[in-house]
PDB file of N, CA and C in Angstrom:
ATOM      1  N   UNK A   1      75.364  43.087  48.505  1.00  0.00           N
ATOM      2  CA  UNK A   1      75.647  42.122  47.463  1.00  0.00           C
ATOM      3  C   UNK A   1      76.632  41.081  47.972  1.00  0.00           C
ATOM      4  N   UNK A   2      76.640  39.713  47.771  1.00  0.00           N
ATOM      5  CA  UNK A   2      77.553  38.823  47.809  1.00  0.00           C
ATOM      6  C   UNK A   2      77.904  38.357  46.650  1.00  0.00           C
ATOM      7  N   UNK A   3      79.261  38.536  46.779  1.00  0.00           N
ATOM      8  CA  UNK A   3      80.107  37.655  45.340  1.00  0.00           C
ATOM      9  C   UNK A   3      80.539  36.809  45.664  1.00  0.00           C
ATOM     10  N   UNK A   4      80.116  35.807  46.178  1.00  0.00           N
ATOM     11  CA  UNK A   4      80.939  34.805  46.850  1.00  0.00           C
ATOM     12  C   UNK A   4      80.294  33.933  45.530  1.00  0.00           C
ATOM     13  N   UNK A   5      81.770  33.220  44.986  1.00  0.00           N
ATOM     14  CA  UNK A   5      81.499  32.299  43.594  1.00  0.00           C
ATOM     15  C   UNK A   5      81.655  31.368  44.110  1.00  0.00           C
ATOM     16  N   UNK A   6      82.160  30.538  45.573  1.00  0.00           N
ATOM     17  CA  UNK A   6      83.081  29.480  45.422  1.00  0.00           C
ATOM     18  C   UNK A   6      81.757  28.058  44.998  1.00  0.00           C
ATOM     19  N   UNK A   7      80.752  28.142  45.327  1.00  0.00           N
ATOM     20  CA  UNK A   7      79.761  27.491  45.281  1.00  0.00           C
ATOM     21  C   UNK A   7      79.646  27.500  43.703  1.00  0.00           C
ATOM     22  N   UNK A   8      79.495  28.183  42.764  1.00  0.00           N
ATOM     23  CA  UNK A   8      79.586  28.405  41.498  1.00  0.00           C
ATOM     24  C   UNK A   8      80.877  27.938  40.799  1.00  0.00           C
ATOM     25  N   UNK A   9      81.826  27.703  41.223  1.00  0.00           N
ATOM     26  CA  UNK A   9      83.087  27.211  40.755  1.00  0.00           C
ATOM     27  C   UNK A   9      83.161  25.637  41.044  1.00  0.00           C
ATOM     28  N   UNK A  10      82.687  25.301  42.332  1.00  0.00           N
ATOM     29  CA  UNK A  10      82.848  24.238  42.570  1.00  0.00           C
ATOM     30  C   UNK A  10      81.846  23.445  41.875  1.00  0.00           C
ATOM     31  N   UNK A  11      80.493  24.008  41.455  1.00  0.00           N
ATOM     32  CA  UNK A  11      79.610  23.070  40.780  1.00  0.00           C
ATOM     33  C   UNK A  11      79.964  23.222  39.480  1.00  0.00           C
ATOM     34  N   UNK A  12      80.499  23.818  38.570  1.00  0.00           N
ATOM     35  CA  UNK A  12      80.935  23.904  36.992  1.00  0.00           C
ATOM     36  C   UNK A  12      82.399  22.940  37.515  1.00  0.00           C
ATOM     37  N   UNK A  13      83.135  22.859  38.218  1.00  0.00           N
ATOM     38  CA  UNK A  13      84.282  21.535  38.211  1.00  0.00           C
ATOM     39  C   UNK A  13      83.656  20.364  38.152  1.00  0.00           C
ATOM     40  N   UNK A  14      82.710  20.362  39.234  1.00  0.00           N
ATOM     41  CA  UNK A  14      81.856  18.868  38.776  1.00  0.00           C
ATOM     42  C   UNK A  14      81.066  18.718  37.627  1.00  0.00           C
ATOM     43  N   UNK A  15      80.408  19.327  37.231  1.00  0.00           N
ATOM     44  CA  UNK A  15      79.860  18.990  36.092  1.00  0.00           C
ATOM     45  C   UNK A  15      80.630  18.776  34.712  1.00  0.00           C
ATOM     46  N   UNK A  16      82.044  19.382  34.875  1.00  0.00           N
ATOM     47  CA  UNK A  16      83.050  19.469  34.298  1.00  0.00           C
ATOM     48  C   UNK A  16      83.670  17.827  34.054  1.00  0.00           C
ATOM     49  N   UNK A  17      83.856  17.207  35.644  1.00  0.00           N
ATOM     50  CA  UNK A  17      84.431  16.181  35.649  1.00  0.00           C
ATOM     51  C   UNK A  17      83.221  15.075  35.404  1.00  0.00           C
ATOM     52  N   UNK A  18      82.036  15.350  35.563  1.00  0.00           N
ATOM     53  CA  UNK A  18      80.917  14.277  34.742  1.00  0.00           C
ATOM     54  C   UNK A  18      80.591  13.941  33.688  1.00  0.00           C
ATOM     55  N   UNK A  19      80.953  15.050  32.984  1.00  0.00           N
ATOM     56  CA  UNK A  19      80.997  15.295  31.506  1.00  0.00           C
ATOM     57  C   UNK A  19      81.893  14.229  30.836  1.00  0.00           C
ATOM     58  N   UNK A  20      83.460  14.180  31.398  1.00  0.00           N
ATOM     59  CA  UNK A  20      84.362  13.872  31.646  1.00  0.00           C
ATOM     60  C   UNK A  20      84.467  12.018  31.454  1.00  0.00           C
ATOM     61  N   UNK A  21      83.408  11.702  32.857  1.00  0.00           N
ATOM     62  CA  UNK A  21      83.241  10.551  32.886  1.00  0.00           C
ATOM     63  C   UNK A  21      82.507  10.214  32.140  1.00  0.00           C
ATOM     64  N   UNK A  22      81.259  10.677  31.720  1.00  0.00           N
ATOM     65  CA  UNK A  22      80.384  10.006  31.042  1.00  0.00           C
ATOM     66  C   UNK A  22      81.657   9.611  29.620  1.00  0.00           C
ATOM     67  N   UNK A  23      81.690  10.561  28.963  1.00  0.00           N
ATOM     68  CA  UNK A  23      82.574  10.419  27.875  1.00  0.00           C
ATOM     69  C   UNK A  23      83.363   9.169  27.421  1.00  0.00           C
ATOM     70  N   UNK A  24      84.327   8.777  28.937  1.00  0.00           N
ATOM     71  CA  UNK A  24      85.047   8.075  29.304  1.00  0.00           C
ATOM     72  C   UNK A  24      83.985   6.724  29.458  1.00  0.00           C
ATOM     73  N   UNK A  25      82.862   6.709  29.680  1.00  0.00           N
ATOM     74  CA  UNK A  25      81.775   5.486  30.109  1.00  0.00           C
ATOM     75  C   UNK A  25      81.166   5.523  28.861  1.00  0.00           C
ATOM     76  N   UNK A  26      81.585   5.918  27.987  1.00  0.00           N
ATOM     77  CA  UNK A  26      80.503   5.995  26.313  1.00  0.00           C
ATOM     78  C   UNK A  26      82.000   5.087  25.872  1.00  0.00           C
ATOM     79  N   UNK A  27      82.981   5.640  25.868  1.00  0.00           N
ATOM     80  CA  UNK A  27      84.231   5.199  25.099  1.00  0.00           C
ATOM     81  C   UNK A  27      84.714   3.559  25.674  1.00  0.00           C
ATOM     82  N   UNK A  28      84.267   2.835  26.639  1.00  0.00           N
ATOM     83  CA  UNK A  28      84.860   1.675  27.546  1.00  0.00           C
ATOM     84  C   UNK A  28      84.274   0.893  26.570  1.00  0.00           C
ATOM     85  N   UNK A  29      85.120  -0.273  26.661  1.00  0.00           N
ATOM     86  CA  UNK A  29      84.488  -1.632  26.155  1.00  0.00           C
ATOM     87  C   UNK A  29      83.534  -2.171  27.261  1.00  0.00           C
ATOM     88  N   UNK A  30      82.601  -1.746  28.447  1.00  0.00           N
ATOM     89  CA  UNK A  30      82.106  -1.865  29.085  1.00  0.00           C
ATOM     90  C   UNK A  30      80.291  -2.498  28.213  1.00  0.00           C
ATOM     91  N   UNK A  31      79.419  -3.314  28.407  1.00  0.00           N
ATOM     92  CA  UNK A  31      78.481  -3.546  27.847  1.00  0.00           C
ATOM     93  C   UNK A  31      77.743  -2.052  27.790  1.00  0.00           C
ATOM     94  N   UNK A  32      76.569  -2.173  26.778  1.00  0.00           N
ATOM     95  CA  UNK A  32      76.098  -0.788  26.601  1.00  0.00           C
ATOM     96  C   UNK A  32      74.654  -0.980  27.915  1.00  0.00           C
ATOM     97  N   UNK A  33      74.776  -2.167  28.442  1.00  0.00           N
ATOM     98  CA  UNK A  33      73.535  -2.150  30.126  1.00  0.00           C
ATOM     99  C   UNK A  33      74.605  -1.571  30.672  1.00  0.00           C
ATOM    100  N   UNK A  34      75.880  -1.988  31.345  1.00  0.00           N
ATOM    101  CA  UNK A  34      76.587  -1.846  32.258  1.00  0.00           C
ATOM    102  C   UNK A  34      77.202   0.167  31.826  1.00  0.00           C
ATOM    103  N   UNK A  35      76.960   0.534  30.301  1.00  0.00           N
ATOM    104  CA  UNK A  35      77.408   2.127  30.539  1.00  0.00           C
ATOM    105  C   UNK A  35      76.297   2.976  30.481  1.00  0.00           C
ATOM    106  N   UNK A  36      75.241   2.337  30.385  1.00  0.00           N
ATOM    107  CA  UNK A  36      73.934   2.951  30.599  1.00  0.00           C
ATOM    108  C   UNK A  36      73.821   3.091  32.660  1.00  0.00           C
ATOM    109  N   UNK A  37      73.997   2.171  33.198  1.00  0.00           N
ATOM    110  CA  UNK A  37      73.822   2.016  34.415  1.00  0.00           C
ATOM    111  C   UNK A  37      75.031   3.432  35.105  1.00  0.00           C
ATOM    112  N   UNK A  38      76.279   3.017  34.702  1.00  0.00           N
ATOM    113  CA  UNK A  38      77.387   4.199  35.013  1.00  0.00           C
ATOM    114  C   UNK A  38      76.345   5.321  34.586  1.00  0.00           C
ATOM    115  N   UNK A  39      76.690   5.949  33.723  1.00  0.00           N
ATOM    116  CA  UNK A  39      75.915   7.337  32.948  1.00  0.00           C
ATOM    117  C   UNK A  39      74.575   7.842  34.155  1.00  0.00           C
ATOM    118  N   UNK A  40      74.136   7.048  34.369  1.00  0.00           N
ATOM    119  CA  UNK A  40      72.794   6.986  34.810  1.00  0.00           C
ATOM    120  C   UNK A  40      72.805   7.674  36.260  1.00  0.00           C
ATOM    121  N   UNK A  41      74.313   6.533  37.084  1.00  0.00           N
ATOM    122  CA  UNK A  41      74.916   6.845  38.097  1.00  0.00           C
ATOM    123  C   UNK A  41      75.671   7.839  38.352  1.00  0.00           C
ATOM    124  N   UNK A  42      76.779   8.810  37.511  1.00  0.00           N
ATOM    125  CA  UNK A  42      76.912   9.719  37.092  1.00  0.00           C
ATOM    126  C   UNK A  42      76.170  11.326  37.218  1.00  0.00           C
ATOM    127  N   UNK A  43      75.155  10.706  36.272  1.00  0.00           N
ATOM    128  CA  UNK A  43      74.346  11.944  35.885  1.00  0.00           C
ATOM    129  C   UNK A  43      73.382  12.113  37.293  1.00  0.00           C
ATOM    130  N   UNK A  44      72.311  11.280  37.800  1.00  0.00           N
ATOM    131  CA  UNK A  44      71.791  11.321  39.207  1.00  0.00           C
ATOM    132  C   UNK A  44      72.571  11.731  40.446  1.00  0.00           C
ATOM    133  N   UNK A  45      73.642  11.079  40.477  1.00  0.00           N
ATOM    134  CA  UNK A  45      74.393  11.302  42.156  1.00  0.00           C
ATOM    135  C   UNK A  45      75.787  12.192  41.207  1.00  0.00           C
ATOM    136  N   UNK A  46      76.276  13.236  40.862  1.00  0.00           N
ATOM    137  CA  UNK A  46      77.068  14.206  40.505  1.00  0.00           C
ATOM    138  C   UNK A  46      78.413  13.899  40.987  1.00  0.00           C
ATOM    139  N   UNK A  47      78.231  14.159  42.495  1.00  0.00           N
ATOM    140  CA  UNK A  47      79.621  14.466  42.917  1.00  0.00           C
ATOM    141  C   UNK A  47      79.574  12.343  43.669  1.00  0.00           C
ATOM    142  N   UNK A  48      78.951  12.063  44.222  1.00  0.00           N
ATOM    143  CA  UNK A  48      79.187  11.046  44.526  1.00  0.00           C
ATOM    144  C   UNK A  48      79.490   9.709  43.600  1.00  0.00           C
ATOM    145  N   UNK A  49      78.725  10.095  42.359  1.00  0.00           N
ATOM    146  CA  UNK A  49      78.884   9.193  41.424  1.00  0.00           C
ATOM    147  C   UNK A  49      79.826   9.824  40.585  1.00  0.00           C
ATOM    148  N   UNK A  50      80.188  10.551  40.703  1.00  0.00           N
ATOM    149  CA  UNK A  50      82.015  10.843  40.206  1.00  0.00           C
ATOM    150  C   UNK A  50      83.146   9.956  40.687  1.00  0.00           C
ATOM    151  N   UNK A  51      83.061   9.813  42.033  1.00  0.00           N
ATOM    152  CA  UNK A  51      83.823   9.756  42.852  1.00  0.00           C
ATOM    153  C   UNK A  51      83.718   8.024  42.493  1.00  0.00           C
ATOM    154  N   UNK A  52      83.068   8.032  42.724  1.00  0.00           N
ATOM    155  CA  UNK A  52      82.586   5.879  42.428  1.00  0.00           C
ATOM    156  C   UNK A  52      83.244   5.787  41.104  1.00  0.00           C
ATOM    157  N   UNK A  53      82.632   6.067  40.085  1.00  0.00           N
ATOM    158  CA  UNK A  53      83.061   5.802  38.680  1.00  0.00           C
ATOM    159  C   UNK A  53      84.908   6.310  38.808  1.00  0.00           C
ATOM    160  N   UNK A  54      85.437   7.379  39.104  1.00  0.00           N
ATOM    161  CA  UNK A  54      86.879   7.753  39.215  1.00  0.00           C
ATOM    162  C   UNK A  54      87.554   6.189  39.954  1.00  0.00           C
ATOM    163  N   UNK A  55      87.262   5.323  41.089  1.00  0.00           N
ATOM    164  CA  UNK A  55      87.876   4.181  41.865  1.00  0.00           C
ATOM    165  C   UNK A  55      87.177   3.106  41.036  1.00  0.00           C
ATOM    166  N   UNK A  56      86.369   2.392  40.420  1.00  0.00           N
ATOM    167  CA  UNK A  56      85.314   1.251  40.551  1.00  0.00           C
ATOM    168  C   UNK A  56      84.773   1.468  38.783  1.00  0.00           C
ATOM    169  N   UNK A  57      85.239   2.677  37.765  1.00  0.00           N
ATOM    170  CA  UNK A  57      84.149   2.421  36.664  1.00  0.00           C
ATOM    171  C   UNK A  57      84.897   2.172  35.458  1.00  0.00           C
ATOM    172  N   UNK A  58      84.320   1.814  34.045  1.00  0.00           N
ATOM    173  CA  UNK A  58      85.054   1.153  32.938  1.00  0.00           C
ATOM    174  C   UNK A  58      85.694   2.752  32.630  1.00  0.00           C
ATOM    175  N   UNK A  59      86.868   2.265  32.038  1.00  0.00           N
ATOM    176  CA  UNK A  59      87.615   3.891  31.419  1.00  0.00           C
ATOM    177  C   UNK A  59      87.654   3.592  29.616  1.00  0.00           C
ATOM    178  N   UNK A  60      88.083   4.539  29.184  1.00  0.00           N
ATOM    179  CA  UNK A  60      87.802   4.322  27.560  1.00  0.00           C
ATOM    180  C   UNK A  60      88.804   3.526  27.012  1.00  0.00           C
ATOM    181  N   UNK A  61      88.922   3.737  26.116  1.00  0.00           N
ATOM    182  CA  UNK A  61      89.683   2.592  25.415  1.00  0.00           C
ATOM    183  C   UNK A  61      91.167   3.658  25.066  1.00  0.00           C
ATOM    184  N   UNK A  62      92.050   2.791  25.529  1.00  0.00           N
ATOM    185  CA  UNK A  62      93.549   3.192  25.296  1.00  0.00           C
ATOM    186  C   UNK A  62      94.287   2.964  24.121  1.00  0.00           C
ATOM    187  N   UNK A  63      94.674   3.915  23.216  1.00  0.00           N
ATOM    188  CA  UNK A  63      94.819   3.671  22.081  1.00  0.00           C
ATOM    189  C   UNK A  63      96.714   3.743  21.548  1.00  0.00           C
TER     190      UNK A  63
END
């Protein structure tokens, strides 16, 4: 048997932190083309389009 989780931990953090962003890309005053395009980018490329949207994407609105 292998219990090796780290592969299992590390993909529930990302999906964790996409969740995250999308949220954050629903909440931006960003146009609804331009948070459709994020989301899109996001949800397709996971960890890479985390990483883009975290430097480069609209954040929600600061209240």
């Amino acid at each position: 048997m292998n219990f090796n989780t780290g592969g299992g931990i590390l993909g529930l953090l990302i999906l964790i932190g996409d969740i995250w962003a999308v949220i954050n890309i629903l909440q931006s005053n960003a146009s609804m083309g331009a948070k459709l395009l994020w989301v899109l980018l996001v949800v397709l490329l996971p960890l890479l389009g985390l990483i883009i949207w975290f430097f480069a994407g609209p954040r929600g609105n600061k209240v």
